[in-house]
N, C-alpha and C. Protein backbone atom coordinates (compact mmCIF):
# COMPACT_ATOMS: atom_id res chain seq x y z
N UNK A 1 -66.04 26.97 -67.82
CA UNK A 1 -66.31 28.31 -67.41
C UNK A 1 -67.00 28.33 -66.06
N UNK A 2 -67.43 27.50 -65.44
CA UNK A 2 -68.50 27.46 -64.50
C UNK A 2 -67.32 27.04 -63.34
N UNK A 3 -66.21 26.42 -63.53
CA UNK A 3 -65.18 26.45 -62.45
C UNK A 3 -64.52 27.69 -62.27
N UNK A 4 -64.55 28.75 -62.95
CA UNK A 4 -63.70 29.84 -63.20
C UNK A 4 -64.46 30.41 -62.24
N UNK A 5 -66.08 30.38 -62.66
CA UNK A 5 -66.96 31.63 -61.78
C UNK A 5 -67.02 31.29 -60.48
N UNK A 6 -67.10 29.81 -60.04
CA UNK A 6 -66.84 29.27 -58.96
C UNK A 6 -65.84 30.06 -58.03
N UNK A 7 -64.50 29.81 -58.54
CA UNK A 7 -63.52 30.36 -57.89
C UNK A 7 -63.04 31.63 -57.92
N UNK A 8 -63.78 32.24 -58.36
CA UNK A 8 -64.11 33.99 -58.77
C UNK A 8 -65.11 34.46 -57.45
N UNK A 9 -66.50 33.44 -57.15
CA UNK A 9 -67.04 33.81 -55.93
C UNK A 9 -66.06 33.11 -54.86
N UNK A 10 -66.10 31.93 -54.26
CA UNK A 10 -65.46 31.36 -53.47
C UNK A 10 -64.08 32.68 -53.04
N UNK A 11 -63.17 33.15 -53.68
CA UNK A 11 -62.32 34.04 -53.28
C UNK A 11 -62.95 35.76 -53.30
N UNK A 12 -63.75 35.94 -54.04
CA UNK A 12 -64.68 36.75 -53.29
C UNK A 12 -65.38 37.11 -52.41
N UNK A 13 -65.83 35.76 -51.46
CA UNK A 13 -66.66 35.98 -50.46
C UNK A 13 -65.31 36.07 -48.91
N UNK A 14 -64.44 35.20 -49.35
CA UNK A 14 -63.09 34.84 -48.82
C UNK A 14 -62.76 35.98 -48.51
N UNK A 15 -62.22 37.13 -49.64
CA UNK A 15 -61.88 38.60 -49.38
C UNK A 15 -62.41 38.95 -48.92
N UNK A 16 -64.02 39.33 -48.65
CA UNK A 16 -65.09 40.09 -47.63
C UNK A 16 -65.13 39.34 -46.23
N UNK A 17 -64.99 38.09 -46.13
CA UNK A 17 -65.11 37.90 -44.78
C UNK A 17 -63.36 38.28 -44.12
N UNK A 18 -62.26 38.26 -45.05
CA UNK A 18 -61.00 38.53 -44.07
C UNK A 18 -60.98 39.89 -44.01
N UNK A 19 -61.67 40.66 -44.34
CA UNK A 19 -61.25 42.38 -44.43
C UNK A 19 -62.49 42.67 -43.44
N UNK A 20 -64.07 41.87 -43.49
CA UNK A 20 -64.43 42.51 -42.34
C UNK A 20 -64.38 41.59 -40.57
N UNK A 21 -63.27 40.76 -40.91
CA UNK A 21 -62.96 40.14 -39.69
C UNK A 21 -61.45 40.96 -38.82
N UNK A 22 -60.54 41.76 -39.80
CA UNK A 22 -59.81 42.57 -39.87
C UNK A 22 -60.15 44.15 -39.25
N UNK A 23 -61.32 44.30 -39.94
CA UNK A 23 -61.83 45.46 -39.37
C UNK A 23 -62.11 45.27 -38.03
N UNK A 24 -63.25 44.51 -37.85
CA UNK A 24 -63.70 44.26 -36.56
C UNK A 24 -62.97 44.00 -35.29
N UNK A 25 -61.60 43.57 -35.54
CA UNK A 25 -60.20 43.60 -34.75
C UNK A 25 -59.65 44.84 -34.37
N UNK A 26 -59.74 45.18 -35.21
CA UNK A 26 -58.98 46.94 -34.90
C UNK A 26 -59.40 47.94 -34.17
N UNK A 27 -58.36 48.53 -32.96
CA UNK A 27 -58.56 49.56 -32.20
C UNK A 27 -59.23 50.12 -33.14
N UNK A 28 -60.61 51.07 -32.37
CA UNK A 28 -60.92 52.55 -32.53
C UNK A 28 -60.57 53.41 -31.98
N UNK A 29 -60.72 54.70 -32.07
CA UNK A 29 -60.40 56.21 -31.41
C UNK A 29 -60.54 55.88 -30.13
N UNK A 30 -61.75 55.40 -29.60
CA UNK A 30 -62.02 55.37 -28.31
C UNK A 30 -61.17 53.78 -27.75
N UNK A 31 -60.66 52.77 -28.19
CA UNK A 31 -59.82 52.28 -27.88
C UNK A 31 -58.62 52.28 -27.90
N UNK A 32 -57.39 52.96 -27.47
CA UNK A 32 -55.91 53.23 -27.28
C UNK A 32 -55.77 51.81 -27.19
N UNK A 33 -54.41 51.08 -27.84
CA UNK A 33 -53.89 50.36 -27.98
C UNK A 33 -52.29 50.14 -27.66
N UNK A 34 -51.57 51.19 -26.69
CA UNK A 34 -50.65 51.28 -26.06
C UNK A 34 -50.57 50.47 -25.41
N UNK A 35 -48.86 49.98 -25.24
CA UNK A 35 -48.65 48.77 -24.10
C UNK A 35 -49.39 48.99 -22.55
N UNK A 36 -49.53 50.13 -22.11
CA UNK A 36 -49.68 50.26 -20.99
C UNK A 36 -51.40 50.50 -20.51
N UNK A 37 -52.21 50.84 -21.40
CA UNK A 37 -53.53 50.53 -21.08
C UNK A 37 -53.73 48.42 -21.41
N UNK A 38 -52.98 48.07 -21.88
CA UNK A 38 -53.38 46.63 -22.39
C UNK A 38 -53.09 46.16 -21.05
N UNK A 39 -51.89 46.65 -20.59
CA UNK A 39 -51.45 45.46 -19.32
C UNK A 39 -52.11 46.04 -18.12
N UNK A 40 -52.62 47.16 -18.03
CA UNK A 40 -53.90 48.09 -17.34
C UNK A 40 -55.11 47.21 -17.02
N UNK A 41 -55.43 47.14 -18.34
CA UNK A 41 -56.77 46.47 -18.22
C UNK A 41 -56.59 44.71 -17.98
N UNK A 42 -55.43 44.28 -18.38
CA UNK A 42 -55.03 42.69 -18.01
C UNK A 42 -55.68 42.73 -16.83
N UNK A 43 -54.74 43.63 -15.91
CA UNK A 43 -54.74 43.31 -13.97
C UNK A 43 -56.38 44.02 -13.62
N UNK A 44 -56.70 44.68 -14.13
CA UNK A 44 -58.17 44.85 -13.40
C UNK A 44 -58.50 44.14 -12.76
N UNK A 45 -58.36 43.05 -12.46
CA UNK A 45 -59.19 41.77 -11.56
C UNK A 45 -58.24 41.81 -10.56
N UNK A 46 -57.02 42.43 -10.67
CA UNK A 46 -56.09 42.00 -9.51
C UNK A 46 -56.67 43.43 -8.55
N UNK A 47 -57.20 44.60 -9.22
CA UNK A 47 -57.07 45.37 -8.36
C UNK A 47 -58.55 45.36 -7.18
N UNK A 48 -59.38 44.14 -7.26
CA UNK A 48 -60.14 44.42 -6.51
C UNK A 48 -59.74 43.60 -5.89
N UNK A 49 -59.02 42.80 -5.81
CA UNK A 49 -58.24 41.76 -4.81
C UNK A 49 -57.57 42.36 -3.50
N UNK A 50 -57.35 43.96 -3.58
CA UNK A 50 -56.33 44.85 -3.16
C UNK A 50 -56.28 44.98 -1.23
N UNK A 51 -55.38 45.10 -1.09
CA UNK A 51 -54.87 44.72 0.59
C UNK A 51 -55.54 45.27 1.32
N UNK A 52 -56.31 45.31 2.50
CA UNK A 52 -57.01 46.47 3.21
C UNK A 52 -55.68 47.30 4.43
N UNK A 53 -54.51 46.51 4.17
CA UNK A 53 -54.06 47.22 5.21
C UNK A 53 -52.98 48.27 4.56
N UNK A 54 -53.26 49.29 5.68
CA UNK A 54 -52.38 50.84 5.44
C UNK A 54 -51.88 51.55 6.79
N UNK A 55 -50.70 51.71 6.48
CA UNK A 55 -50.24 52.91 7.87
C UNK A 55 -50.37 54.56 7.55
N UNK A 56 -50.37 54.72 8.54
CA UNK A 56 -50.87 56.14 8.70
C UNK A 56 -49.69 56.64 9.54
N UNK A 57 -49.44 58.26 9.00
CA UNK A 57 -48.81 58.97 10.17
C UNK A 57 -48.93 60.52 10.32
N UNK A 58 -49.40 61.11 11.11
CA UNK A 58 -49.65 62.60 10.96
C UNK A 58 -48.53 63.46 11.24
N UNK A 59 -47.94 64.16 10.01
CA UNK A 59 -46.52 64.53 10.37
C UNK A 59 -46.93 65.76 11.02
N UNK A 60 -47.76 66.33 11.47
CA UNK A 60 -48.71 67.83 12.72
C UNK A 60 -49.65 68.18 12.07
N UNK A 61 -50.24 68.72 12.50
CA UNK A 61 -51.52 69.74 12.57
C UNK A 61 -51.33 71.06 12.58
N UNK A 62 -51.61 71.66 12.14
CA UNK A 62 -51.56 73.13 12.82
C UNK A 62 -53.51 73.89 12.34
N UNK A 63 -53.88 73.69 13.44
CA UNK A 63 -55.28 74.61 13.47
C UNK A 63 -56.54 73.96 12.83
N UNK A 64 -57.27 74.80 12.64
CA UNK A 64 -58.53 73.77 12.19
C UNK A 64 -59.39 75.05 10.89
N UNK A 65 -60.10 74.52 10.21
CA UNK A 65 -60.38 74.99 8.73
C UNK A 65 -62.02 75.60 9.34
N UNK A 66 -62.49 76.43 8.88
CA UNK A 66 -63.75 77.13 9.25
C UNK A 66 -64.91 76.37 9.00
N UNK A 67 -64.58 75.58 7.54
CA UNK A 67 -65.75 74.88 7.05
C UNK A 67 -65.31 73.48 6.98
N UNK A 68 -64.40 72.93 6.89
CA UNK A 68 -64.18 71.79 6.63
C UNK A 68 -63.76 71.15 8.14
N UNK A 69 -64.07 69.53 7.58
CA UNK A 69 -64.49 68.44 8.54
C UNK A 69 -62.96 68.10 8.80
N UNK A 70 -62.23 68.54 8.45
CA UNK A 70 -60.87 68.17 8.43
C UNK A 70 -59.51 68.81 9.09
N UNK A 71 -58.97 68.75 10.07
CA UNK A 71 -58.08 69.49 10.69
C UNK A 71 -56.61 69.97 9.45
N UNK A 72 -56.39 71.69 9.22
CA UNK A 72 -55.61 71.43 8.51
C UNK A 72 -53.95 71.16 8.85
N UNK A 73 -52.63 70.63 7.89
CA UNK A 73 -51.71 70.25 8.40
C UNK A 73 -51.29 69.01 7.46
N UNK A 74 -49.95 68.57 7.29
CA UNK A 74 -49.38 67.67 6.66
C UNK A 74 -49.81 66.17 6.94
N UNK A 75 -50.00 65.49 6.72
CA UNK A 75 -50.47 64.01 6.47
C UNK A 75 -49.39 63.00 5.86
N UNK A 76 -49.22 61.83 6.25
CA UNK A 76 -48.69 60.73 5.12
C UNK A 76 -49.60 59.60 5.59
N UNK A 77 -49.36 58.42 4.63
CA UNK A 77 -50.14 57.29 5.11
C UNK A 77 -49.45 56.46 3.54
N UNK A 78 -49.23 55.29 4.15
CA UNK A 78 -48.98 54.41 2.83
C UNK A 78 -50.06 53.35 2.19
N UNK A 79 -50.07 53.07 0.83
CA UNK A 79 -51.55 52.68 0.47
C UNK A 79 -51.13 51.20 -0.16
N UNK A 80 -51.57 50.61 -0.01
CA UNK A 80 -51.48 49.09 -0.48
C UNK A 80 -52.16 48.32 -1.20
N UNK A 81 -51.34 47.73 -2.35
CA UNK A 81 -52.79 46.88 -3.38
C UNK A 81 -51.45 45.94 -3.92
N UNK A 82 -52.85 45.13 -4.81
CA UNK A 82 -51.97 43.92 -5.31
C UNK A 82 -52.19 44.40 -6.60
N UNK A 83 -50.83 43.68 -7.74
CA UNK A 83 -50.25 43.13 -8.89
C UNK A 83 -50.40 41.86 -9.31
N UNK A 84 -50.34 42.11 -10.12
CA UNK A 84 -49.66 40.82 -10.75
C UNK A 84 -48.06 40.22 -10.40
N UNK A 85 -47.55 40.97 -9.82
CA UNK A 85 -45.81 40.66 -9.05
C UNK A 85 -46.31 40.47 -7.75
N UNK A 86 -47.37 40.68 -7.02
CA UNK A 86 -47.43 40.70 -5.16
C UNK A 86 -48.14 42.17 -5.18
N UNK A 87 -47.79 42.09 -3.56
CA UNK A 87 -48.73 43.35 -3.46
C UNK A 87 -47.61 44.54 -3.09
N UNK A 88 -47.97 45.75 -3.32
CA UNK A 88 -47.18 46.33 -3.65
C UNK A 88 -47.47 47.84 -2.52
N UNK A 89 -46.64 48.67 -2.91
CA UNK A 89 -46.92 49.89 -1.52
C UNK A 89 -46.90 51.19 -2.30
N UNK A 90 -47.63 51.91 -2.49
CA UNK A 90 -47.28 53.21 -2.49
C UNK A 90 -47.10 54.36 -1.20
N UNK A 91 -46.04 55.26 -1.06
CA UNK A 91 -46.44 56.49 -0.65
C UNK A 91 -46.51 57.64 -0.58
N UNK A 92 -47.93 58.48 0.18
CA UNK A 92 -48.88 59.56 0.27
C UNK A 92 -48.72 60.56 0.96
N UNK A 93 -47.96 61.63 0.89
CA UNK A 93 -47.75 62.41 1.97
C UNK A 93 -48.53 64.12 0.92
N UNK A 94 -49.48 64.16 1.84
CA UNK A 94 -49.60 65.91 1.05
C UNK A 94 -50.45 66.64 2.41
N UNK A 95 -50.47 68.00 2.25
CA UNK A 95 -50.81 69.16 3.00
C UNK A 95 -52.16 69.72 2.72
N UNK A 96 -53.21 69.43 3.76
CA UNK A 96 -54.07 70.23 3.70
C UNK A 96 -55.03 71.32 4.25
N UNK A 97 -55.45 72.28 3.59
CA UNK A 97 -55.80 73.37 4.23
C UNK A 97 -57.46 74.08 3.92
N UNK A 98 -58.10 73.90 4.39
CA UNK A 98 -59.60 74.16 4.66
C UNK A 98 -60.81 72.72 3.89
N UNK A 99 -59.59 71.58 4.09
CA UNK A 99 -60.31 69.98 3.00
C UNK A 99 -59.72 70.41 2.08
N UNK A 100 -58.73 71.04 1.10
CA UNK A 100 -58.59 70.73 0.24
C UNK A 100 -56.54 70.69 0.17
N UNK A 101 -56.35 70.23 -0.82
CA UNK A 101 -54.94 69.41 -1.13
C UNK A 101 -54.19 70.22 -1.72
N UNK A 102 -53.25 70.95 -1.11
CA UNK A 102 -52.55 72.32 -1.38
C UNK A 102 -50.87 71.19 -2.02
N UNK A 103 -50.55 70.19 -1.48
CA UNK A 103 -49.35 70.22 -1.87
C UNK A 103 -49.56 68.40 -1.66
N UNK A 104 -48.94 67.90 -2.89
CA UNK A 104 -49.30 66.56 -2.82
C UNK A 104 -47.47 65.48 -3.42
N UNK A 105 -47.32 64.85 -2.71
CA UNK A 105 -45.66 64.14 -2.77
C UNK A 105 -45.88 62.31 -2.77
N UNK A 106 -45.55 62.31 -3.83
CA UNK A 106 -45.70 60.52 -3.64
C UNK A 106 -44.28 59.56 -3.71
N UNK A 107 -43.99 58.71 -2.81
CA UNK A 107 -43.18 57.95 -2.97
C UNK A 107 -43.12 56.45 -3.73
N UNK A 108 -42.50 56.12 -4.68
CA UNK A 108 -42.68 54.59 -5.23
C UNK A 108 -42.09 53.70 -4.13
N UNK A 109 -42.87 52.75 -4.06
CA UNK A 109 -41.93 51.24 -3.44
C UNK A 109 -41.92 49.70 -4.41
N UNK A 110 -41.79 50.06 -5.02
CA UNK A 110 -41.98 49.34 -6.27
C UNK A 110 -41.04 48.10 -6.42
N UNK A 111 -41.42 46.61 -6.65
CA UNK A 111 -41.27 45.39 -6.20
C UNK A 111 -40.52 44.80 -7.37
N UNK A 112 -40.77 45.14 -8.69
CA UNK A 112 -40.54 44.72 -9.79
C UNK A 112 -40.32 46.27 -11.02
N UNK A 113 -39.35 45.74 -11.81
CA UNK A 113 -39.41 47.13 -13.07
C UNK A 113 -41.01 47.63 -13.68
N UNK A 114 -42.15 46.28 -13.79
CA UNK A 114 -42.99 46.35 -14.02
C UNK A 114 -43.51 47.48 -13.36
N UNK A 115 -43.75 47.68 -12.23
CA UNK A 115 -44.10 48.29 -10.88
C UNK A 115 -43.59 49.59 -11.00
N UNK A 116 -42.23 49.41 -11.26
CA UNK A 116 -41.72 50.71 -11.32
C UNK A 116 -42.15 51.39 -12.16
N UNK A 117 -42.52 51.32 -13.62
CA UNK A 117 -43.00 51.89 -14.40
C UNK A 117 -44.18 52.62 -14.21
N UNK A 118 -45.16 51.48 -13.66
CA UNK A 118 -46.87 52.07 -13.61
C UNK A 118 -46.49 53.02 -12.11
N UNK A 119 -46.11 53.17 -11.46
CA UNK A 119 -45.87 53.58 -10.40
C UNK A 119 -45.36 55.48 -10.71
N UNK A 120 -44.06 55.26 -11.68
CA UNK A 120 -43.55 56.23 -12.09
C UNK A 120 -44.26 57.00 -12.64
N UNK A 121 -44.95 56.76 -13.46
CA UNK A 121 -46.27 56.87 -14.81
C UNK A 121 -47.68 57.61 -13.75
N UNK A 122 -48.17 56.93 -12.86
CA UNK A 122 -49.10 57.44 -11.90
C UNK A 122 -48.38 59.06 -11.26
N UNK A 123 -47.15 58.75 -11.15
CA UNK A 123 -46.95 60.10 -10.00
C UNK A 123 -46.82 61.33 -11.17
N UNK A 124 -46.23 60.97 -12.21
CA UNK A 124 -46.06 62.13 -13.35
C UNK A 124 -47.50 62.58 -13.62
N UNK A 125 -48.50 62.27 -13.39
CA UNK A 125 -49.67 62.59 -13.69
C UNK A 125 -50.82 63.00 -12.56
N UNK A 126 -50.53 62.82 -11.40
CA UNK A 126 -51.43 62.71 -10.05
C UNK A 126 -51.53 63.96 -9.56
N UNK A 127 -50.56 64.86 -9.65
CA UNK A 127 -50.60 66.17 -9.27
C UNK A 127 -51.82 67.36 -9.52
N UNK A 128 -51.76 66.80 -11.31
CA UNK A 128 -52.41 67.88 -12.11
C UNK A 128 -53.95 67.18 -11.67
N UNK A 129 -54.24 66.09 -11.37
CA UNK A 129 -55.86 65.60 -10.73
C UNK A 129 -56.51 65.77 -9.84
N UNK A 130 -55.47 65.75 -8.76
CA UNK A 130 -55.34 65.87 -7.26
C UNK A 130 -54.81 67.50 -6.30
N UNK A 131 -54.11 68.00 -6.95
CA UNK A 131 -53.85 69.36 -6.00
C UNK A 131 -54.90 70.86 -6.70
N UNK A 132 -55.44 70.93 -5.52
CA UNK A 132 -56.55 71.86 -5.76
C UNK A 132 -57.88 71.27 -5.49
N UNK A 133 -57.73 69.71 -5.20
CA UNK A 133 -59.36 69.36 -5.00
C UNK A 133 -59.52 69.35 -3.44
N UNK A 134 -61.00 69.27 -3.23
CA UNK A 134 -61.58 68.39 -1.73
C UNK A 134 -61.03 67.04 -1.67
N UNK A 135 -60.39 66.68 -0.40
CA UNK A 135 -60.10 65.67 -0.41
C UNK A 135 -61.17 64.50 -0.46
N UNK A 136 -62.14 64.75 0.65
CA UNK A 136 -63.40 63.84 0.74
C UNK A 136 -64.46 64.13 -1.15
N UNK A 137 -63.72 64.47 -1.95
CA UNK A 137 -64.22 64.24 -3.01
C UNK A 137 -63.58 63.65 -4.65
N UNK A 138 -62.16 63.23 -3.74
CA UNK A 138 -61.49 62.25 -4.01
C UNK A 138 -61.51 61.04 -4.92
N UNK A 139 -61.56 60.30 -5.80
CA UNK A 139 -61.43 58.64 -6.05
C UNK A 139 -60.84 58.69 -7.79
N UNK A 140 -59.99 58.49 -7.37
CA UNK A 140 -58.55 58.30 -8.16
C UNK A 140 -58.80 56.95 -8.91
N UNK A 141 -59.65 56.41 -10.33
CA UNK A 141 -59.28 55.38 -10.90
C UNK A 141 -58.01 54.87 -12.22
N UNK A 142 -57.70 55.98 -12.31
CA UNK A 142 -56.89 55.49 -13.80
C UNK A 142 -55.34 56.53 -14.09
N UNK A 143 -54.25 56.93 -14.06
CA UNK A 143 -53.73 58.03 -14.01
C UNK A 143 -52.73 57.25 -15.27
N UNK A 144 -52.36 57.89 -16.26
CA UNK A 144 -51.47 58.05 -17.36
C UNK A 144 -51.16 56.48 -17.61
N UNK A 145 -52.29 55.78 -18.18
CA UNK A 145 -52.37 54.29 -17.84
C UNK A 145 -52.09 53.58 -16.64
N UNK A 146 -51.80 53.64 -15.57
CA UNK A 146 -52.06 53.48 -14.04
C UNK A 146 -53.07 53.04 -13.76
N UNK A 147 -53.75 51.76 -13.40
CA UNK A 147 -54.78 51.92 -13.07
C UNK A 147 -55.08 51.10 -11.85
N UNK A 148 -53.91 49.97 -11.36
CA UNK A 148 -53.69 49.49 -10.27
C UNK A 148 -52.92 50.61 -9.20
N UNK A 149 -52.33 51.33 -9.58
CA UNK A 149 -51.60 52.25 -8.32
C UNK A 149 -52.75 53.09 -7.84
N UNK A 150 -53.52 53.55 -8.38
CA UNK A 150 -54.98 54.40 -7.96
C UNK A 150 -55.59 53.50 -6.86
N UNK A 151 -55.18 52.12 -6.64
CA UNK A 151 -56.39 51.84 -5.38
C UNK A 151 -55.30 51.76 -4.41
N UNK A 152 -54.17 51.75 -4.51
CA UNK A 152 -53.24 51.89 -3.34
C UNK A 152 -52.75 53.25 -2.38
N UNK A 153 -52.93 54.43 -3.39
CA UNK A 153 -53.45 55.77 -3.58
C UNK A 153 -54.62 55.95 -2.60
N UNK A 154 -55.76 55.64 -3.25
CA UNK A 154 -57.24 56.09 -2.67
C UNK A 154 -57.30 55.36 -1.52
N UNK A 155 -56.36 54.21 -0.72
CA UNK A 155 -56.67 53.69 0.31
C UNK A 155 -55.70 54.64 1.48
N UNK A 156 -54.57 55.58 0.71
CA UNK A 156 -53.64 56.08 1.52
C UNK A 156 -54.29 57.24 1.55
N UNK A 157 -55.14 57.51 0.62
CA UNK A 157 -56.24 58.97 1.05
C UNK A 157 -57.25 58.74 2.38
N UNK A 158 -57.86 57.51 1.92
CA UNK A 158 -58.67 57.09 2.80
C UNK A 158 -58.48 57.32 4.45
N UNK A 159 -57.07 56.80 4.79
CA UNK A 159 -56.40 56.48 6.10
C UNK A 159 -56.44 57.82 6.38
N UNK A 160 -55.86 59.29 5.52
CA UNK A 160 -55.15 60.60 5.87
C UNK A 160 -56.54 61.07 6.22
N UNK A 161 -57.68 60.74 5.54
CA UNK A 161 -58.89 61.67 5.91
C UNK A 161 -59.23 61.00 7.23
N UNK A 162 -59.03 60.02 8.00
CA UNK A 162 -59.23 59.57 8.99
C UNK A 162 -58.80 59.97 10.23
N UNK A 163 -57.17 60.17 9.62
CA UNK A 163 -56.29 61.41 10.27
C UNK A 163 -56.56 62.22 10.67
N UNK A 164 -56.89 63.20 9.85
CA UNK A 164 -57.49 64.45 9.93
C UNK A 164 -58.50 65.20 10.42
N UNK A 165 -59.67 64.01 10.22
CA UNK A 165 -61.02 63.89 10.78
C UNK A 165 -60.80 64.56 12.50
N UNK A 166 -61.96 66.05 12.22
CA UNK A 166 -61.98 66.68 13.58
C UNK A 166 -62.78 65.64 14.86
């Protein structure tokens, strides 16, 4: 009888440690477990690696804003960061009028399907963040799991407010 109770605890304690080693594994609410925040948060390290170089081009001006530091008028500039595939390009073309972002257009240049995705995924979502704000109050980290295209983004903001700059 004393082997029975044995193996009565022994697979008892067995069951409590695999159910709370099980638990302790498992997404919570506040952790999403979608493919696309996982491979999000993979590259985090790639995105501070990210290119400093960007072109700029001011497609005109027209006039200047009463309060703002910023001449208003159409803008583009392309923004650059690295992947996990290379480094990659987005571009930034939007319209602004007294500092703030009346009309906002992004182009993919996307290197890999990978790319294409997070790329695609960022622009379906960038609009509703971005049109209607101050530009100089700006910084774009994460968009519809996106979270490497946001520094290629905020560097093509960067360049346009430079642009613009009265």
């Amino acid at each position: 009888m004393r082997t029975t109770t044995r193996k009565t605890m022994f697979l008892s304690a067995a069951g409590i440690a695999l159910v709370g080693g099980v638990t302790a594994c498992a997404p919570t609410a506040s952790q999403p477990s979608n493919a696309a925040n996982q491979d999000a948060s993979s590259q985090s390290t790639s995105s501070q690696q990210s290119s400093s170089n960007a072109s700029s081009s001011s497609s005109g001006t027209s006039g200047t804003s009463g309060t703002s530091s910023y001449q208003d008028g159409s803008y583009s500039a392309d923004g650059h960061y690295v992947s996990p595939n290379g480094e990659e390009t987005i571009g930034v073309k939007l319209t602004l009028a007294s500092g703030v972002i009346t009309d906002l257009q992004l182009t993919p240049h996307p290197t890999s399907p990978n790319t294409q995705q997070f790329q695609g995924e960022f622009i379906s979502g960038i609009n509703a963040i971005v049109v209607g704000k101050k530009i100089d109050e700006l910084n774009v980290s994460k968009v519809a799991g996106s979270s490497l295209t946001s520094g290629g983004f905020n560097q093509a903001i960067t360049e346009i407010e430079k642009e613009a700059s009265k």
